[in-house]
PDB file of N, CA and C in Angstrom:
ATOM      1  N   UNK A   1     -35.778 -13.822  -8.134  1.00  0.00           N
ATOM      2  CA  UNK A   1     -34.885 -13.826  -9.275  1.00  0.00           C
ATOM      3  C   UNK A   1     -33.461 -13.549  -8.792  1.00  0.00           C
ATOM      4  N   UNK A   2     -32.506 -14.226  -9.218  1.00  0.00           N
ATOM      5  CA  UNK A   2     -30.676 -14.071  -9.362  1.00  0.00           C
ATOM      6  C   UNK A   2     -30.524 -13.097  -9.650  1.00  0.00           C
ATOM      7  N   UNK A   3     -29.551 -12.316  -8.928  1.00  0.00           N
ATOM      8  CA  UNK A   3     -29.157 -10.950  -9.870  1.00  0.00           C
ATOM      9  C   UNK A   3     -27.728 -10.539  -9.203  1.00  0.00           C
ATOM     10  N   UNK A   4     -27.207 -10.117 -10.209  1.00  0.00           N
ATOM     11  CA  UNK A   4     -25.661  -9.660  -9.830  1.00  0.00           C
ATOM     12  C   UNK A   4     -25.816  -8.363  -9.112  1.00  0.00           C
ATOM     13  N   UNK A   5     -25.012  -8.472  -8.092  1.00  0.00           N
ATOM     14  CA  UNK A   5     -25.303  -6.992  -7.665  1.00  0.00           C
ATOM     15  C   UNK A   5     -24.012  -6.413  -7.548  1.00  0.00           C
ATOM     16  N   UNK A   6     -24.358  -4.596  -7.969  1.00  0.00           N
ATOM     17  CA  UNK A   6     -22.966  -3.484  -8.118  1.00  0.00           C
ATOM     18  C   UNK A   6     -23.118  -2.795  -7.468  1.00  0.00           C
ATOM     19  N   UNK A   7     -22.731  -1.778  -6.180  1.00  0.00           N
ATOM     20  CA  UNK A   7     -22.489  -1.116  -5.547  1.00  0.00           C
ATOM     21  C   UNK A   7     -21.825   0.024  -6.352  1.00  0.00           C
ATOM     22  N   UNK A   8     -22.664   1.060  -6.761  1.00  0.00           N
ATOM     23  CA  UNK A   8     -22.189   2.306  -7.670  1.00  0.00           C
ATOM     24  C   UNK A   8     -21.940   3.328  -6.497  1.00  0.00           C
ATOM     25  N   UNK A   9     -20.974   3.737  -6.507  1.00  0.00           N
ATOM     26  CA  UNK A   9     -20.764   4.820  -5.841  1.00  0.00           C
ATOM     27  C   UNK A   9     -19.937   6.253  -6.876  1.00  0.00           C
ATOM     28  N   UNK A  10     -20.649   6.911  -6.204  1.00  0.00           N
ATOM     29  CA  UNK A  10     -20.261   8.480  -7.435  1.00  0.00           C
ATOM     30  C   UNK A  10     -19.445   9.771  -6.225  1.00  0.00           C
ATOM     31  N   UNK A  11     -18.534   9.873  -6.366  1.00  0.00           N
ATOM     32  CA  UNK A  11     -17.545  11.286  -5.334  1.00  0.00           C
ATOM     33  C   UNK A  11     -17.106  11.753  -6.477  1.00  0.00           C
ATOM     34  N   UNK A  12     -17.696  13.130  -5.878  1.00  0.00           N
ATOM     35  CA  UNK A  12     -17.079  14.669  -6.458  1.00  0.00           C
ATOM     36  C   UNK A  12     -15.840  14.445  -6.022  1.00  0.00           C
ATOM     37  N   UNK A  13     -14.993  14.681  -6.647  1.00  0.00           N
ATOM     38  CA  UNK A  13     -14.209  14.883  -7.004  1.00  0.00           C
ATOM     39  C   UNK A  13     -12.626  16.261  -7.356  1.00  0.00           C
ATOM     40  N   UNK A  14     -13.806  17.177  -8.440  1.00  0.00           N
ATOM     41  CA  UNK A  14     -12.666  18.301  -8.754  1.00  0.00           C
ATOM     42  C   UNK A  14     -13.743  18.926  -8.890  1.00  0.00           C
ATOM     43  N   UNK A  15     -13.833  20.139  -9.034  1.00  0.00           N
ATOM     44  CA  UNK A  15     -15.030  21.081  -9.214  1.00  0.00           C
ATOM     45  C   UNK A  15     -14.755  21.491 -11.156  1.00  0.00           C
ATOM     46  N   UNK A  16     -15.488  22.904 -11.160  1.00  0.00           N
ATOM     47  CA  UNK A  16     -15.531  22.649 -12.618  1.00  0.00           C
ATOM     48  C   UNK A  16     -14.035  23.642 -13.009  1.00  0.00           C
ATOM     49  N   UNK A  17     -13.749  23.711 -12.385  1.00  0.00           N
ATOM     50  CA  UNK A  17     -12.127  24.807 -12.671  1.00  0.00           C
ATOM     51  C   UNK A  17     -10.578  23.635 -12.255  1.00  0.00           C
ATOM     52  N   UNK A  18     -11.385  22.860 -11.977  1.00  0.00           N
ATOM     53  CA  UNK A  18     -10.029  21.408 -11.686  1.00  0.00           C
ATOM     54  C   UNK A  18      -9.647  21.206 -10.775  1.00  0.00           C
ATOM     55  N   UNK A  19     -10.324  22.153  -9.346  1.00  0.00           N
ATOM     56  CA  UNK A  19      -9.262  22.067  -8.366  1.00  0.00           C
ATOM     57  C   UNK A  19     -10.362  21.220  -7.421  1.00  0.00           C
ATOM     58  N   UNK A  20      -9.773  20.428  -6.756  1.00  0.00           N
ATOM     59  CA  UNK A  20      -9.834  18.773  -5.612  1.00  0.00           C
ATOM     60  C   UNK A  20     -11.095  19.360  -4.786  1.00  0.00           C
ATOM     61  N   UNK A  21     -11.709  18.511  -4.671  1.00  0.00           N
ATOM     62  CA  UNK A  21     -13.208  18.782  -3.824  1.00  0.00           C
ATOM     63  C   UNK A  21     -12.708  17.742  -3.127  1.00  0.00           C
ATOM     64  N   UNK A  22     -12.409  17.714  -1.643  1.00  0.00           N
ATOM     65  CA  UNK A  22     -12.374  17.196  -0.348  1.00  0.00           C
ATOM     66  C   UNK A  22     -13.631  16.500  -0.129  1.00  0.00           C
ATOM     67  N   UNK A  23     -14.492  15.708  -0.544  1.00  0.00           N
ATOM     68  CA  UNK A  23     -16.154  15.151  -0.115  1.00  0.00           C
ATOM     69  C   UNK A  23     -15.751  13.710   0.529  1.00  0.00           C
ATOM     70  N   UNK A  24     -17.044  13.673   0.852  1.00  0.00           N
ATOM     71  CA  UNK A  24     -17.670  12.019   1.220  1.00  0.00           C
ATOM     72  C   UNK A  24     -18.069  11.461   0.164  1.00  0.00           C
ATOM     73  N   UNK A  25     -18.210  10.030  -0.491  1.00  0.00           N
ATOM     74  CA  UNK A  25     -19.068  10.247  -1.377  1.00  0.00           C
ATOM     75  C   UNK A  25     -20.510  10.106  -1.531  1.00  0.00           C
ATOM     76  N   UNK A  26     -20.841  11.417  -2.347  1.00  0.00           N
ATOM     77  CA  UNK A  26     -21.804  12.442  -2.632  1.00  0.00           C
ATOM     78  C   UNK A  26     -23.599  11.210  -2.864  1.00  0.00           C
ATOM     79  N   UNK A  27     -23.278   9.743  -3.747  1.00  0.00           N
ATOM     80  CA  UNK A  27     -24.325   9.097  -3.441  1.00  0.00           C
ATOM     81  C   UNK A  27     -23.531   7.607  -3.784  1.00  0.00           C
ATOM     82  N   UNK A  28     -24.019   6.410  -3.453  1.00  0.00           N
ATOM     83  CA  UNK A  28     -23.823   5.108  -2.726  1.00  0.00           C
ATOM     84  C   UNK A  28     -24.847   4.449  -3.495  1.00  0.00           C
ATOM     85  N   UNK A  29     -25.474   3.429  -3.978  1.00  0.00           N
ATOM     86  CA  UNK A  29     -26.419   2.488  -3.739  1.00  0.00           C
ATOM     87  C   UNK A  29     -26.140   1.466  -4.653  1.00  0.00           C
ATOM     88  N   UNK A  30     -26.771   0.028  -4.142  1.00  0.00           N
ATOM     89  CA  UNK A  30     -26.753  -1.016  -5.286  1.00  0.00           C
ATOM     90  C   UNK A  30     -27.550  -0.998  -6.225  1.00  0.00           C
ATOM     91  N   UNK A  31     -27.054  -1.640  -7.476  1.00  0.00           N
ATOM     92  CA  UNK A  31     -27.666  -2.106  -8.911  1.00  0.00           C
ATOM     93  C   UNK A  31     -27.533  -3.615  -8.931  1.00  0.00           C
ATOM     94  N   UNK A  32     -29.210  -4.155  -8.772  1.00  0.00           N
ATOM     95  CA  UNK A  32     -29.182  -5.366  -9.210  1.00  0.00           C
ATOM     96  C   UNK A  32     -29.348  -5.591 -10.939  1.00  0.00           C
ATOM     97  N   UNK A  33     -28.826  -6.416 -11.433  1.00  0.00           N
ATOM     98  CA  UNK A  33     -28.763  -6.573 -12.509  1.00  0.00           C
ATOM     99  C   UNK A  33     -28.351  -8.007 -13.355  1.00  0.00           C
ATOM    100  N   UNK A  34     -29.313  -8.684 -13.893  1.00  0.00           N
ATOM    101  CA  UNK A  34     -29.678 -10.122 -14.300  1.00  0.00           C
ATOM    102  C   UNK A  34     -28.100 -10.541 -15.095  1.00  0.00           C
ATOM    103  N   UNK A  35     -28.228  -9.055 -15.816  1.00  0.00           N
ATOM    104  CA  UNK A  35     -26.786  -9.363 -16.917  1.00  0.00           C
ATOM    105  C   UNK A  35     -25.373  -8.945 -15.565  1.00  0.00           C
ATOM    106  N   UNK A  36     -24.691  -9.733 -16.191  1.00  0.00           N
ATOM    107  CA  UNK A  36     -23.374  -9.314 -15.691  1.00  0.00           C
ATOM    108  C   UNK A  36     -22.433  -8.380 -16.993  1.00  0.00           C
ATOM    109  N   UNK A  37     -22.193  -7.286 -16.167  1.00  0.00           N
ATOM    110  CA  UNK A  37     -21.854  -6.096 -17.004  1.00  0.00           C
ATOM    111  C   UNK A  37     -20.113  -6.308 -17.892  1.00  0.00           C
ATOM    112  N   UNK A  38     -19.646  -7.556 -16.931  1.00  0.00           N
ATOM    113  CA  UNK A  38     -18.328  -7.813 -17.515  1.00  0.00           C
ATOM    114  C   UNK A  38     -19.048  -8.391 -18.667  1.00  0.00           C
ATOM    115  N   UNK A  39     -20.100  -9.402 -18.696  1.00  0.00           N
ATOM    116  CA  UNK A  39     -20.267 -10.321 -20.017  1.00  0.00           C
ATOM    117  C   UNK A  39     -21.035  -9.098 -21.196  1.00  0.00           C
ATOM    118  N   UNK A  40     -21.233  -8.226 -20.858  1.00  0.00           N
ATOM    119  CA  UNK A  40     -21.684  -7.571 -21.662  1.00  0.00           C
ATOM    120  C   UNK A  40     -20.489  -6.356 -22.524  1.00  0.00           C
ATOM    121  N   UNK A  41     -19.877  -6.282 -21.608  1.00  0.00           N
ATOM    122  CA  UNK A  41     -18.506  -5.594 -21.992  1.00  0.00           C
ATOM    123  C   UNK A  41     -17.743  -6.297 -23.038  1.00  0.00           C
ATOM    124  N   UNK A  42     -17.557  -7.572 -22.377  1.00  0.00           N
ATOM    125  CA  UNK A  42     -17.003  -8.627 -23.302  1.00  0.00           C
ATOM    126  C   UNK A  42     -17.749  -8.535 -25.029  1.00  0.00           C
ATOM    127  N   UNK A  43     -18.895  -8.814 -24.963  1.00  0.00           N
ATOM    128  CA  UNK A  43     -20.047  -8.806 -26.188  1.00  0.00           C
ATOM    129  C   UNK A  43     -19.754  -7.470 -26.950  1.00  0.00           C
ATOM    130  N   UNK A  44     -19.960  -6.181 -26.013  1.00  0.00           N
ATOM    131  CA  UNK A  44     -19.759  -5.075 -27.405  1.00  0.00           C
ATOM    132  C   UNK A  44     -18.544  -4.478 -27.535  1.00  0.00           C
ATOM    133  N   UNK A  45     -16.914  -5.264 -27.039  1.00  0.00           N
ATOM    134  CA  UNK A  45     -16.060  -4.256 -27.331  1.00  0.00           C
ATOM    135  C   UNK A  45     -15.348  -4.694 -28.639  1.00  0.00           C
ATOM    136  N   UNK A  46     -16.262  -5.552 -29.234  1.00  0.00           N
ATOM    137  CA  UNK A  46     -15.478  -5.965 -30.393  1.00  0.00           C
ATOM    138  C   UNK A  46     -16.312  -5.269 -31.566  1.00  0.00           C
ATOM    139  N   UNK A  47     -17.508  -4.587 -31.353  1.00  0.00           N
ATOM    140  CA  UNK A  47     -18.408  -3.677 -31.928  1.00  0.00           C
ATOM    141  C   UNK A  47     -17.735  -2.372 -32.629  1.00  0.00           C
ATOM    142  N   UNK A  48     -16.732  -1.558 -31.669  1.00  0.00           N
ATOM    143  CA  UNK A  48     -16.259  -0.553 -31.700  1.00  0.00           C
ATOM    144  C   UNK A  48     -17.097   0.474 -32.088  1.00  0.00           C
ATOM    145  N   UNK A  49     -18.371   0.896 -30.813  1.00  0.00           N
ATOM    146  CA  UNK A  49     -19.395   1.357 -30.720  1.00  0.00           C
ATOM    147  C   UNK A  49     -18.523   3.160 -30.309  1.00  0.00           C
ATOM    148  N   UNK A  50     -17.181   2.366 -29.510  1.00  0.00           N
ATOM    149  CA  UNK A  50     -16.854   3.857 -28.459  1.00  0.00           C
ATOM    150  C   UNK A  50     -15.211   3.548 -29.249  1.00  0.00           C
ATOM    151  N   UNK A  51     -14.443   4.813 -29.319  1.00  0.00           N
ATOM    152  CA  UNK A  51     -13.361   5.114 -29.652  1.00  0.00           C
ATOM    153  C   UNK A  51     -12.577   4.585 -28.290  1.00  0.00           C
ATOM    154  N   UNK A  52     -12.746   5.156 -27.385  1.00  0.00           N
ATOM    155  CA  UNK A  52     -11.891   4.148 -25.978  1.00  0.00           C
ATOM    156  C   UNK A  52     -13.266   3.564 -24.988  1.00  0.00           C
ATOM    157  N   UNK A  53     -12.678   2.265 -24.731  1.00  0.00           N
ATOM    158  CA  UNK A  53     -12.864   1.611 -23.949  1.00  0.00           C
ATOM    159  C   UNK A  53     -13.428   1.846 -22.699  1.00  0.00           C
ATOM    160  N   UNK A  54     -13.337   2.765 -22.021  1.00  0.00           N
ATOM    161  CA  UNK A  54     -13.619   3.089 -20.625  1.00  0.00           C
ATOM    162  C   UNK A  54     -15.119   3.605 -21.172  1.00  0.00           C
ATOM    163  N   UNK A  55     -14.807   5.068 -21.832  1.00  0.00           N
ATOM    164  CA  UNK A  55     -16.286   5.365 -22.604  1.00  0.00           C
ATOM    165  C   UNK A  55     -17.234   4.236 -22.818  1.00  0.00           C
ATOM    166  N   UNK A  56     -16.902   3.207 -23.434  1.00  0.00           N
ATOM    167  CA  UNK A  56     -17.718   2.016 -23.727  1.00  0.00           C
ATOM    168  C   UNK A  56     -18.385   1.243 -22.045  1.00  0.00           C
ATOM    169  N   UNK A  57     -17.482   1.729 -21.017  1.00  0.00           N
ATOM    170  CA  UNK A  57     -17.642   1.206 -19.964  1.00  0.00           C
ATOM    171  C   UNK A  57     -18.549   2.205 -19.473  1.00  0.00           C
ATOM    172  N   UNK A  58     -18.752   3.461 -19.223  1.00  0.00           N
ATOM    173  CA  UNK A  58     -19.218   4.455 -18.809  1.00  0.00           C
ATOM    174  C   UNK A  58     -20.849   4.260 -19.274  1.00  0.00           C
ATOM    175  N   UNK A  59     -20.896   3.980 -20.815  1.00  0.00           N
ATOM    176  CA  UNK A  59     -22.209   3.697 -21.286  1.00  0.00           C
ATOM    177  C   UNK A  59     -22.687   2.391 -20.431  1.00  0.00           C
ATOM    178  N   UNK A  60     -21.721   1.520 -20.995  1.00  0.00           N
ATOM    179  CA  UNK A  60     -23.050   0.529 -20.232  1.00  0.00           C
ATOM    180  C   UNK A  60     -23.315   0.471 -19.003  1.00  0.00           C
ATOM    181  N   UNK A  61     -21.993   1.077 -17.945  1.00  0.00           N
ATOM    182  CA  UNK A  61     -22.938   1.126 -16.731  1.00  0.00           C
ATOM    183  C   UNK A  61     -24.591   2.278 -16.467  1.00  0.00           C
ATOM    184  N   UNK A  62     -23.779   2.857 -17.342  1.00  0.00           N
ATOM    185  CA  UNK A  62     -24.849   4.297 -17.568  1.00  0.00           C
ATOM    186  C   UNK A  62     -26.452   3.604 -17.866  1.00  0.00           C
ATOM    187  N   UNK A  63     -26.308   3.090 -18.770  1.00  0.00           N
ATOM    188  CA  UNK A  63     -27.178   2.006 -19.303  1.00  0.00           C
ATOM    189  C   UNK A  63     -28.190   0.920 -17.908  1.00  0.00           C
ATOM    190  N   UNK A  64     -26.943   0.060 -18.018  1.00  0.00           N
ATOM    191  CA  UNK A  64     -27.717  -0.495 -17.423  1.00  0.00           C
ATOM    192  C   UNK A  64     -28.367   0.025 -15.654  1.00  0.00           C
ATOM    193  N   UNK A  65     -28.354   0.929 -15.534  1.00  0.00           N
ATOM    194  CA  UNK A  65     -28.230   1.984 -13.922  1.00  0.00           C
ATOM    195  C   UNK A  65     -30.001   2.093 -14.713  1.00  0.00           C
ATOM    196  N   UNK A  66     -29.766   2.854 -15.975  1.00  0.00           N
ATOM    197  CA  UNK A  66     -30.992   3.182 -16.113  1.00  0.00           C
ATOM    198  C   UNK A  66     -32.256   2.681 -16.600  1.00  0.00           C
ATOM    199  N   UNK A  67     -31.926   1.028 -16.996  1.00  0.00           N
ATOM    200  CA  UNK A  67     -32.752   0.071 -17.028  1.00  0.00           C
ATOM    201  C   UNK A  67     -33.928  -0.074 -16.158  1.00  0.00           C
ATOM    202  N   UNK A  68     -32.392  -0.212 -15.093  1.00  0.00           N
ATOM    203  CA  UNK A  68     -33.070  -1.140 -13.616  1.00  0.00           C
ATOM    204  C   UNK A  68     -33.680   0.039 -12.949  1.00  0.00           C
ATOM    205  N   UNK A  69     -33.589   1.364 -12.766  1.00  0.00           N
ATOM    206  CA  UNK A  69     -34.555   2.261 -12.566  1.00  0.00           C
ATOM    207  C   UNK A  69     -35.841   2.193 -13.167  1.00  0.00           C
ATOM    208  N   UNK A  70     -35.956   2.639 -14.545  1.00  0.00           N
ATOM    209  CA  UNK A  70     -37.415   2.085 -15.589  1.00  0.00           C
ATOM    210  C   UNK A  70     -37.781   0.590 -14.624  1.00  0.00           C
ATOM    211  N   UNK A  71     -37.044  -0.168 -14.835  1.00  0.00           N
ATOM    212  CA  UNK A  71     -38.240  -1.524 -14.248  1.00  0.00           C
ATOM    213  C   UNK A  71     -38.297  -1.546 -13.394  1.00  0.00           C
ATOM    214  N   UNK A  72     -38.150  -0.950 -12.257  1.00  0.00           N
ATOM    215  CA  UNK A  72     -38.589  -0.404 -10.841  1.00  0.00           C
ATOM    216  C   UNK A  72     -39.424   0.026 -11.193  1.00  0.00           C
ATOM    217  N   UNK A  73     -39.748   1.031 -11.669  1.00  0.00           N
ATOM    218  CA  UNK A  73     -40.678   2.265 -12.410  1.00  0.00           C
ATOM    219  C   UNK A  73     -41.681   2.630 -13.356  1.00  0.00           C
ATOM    220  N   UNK A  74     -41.946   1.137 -13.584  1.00  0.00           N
ATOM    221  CA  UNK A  74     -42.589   0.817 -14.976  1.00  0.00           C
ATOM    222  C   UNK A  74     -44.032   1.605 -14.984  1.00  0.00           C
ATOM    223  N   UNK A  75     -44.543   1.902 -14.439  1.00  0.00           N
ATOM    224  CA  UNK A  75     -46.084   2.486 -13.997  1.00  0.00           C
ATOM    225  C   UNK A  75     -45.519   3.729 -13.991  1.00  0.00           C
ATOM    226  N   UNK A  76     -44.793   4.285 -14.275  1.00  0.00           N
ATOM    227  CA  UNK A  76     -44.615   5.516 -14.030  1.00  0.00           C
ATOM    228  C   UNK A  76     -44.697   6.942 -15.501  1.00  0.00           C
ATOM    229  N   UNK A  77     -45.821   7.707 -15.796  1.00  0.00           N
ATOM    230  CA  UNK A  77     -46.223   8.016 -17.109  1.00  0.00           C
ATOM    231  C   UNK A  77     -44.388   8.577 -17.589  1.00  0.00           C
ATOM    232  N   UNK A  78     -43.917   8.926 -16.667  1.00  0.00           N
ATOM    233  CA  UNK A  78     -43.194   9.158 -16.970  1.00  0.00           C
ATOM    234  C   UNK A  78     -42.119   8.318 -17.974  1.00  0.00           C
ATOM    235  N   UNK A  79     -42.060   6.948 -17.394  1.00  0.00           N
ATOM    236  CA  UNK A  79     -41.112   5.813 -17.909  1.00  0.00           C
ATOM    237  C   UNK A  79     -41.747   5.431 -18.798  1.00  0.00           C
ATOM    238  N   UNK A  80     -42.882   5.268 -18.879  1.00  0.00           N
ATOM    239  CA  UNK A  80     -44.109   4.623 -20.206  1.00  0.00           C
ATOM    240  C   UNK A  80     -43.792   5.743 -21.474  1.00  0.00           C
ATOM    241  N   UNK A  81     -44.043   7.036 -21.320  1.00  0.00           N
ATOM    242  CA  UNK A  81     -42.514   7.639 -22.724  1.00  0.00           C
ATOM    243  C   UNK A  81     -41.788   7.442 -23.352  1.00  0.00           C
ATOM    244  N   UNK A  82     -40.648   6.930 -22.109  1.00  0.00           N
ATOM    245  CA  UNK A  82     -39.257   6.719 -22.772  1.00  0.00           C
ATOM    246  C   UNK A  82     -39.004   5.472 -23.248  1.00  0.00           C
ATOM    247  N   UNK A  83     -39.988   4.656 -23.144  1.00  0.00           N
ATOM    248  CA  UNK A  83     -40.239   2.856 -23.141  1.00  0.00           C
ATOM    249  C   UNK A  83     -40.133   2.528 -24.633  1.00  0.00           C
ATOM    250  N   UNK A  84     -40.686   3.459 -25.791  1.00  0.00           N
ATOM    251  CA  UNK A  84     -40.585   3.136 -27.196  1.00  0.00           C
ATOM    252  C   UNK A  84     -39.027   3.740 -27.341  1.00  0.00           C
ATOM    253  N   UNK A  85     -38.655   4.230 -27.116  1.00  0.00           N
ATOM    254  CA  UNK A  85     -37.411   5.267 -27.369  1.00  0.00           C
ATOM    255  C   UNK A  85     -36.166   4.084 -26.742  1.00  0.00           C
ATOM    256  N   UNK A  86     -36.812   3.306 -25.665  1.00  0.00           N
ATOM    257  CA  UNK A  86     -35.904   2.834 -25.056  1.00  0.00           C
ATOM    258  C   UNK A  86     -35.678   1.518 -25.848  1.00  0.00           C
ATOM    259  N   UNK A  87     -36.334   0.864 -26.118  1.00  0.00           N
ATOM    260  CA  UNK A  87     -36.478   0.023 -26.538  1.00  0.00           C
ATOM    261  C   UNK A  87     -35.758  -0.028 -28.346  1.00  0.00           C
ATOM    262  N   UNK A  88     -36.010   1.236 -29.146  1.00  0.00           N
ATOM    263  CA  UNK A  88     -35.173   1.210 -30.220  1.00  0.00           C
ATOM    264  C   UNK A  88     -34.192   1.375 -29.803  1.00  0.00           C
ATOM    265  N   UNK A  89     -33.358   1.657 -28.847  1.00  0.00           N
ATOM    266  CA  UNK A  89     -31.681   1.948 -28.213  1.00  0.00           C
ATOM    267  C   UNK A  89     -31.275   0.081 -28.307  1.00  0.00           C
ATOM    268  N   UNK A  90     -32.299   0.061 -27.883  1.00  0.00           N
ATOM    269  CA  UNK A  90     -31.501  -1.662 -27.236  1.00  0.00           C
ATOM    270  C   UNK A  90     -31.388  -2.304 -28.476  1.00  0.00           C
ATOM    271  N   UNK A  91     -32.670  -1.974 -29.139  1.00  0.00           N
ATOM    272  CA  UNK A  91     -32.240  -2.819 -30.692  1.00  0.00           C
ATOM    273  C   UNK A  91     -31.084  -2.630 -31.312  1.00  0.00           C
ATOM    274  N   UNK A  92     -31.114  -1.245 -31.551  1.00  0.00           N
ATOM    275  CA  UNK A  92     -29.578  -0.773 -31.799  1.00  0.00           C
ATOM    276  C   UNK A  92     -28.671  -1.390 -31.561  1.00  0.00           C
ATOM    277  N   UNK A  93     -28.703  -1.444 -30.231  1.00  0.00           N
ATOM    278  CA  UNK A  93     -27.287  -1.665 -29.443  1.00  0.00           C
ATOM    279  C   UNK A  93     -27.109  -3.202 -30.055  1.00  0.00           C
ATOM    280  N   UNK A  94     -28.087  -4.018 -29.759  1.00  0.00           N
ATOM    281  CA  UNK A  94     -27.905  -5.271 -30.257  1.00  0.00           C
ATOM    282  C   UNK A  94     -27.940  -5.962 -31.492  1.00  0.00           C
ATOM    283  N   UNK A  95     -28.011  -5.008 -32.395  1.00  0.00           N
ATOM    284  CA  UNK A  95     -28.244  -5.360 -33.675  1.00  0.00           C
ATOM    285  C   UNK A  95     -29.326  -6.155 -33.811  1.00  0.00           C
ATOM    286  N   UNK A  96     -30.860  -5.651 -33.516  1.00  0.00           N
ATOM    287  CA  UNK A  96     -31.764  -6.226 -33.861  1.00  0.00           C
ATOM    288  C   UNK A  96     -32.402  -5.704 -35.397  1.00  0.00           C
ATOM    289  N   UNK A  97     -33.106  -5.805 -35.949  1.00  0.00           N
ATOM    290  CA  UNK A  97     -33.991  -4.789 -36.897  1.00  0.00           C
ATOM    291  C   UNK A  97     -35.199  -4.401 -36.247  1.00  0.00           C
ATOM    292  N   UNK A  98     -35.277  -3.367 -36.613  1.00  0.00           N
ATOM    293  CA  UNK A  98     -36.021  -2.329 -35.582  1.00  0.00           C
ATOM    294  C   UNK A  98     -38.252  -3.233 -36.185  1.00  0.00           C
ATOM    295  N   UNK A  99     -39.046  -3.312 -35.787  1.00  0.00           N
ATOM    296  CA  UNK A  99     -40.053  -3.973 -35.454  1.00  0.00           C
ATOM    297  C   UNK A  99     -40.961  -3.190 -36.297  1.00  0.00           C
ATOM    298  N   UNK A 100     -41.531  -3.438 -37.162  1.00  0.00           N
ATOM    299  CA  UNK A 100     -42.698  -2.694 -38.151  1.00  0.00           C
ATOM    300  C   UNK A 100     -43.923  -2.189 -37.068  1.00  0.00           C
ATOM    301  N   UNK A 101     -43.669  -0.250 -37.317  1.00  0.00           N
ATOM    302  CA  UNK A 101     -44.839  -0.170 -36.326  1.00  0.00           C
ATOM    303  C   UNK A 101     -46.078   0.276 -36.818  1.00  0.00           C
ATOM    304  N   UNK A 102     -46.091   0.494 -38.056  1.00  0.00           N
ATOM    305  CA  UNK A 102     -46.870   0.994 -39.189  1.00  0.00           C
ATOM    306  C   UNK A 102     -47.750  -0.369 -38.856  1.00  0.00           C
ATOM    307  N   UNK A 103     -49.008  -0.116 -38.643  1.00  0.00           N
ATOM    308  CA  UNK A 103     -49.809  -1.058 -38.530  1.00  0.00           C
ATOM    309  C   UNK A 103     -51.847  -0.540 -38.957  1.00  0.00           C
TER     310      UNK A 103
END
């Protein structure tokens, strides 16, 4: 499968009193990911889901980071949990109507 790939990298930065943490950065790795996060940016900033923009950016990388973990992970009792939970987020997000579970 095609997949866009992002190189997330996360450095400390400032500690919790503000003052400059001198580091390496702290973790590195790629995110493959089918969607391209600009076209998705594009799609919900006309939503006005987030008061600023960057926030809106923060989620969906946030987001999609934690997708592509779960589907790595899918066997995992752990991820099989969050899988109904996860799944009403996305509806949300996309304006689906949420799926009759009353059965």
């Amino acid at each position: 499968m095609k997949n866009h790939i992002y190189t997330i990298t996360c450095t400390h930065t400032k500690d919790k009193e503000g003052n400059t943490v001198d580091s390496e950065p702290t973790f590195q790795f790629e995110s493959y990911q089918h969607d391209s996060i600009e076209d998705i940016l594009a799609k919900l900033s006309d939503k006005h889901y987030f008061n600023d923009k960057k926030d809106l950016i923060r989620f969906i990388v946030g987001l999609k980071i934690m997708s592509s973990a779960m589907m790595h992970n899918r066997s995992s009792d752990f991820v099989r949990q969050l899988e109904p939970h996860f799944k009403e987020m996305m509806n949300i997000i996309k304006g689906r109507k949420p799926k009759n579970t009353n059965k």
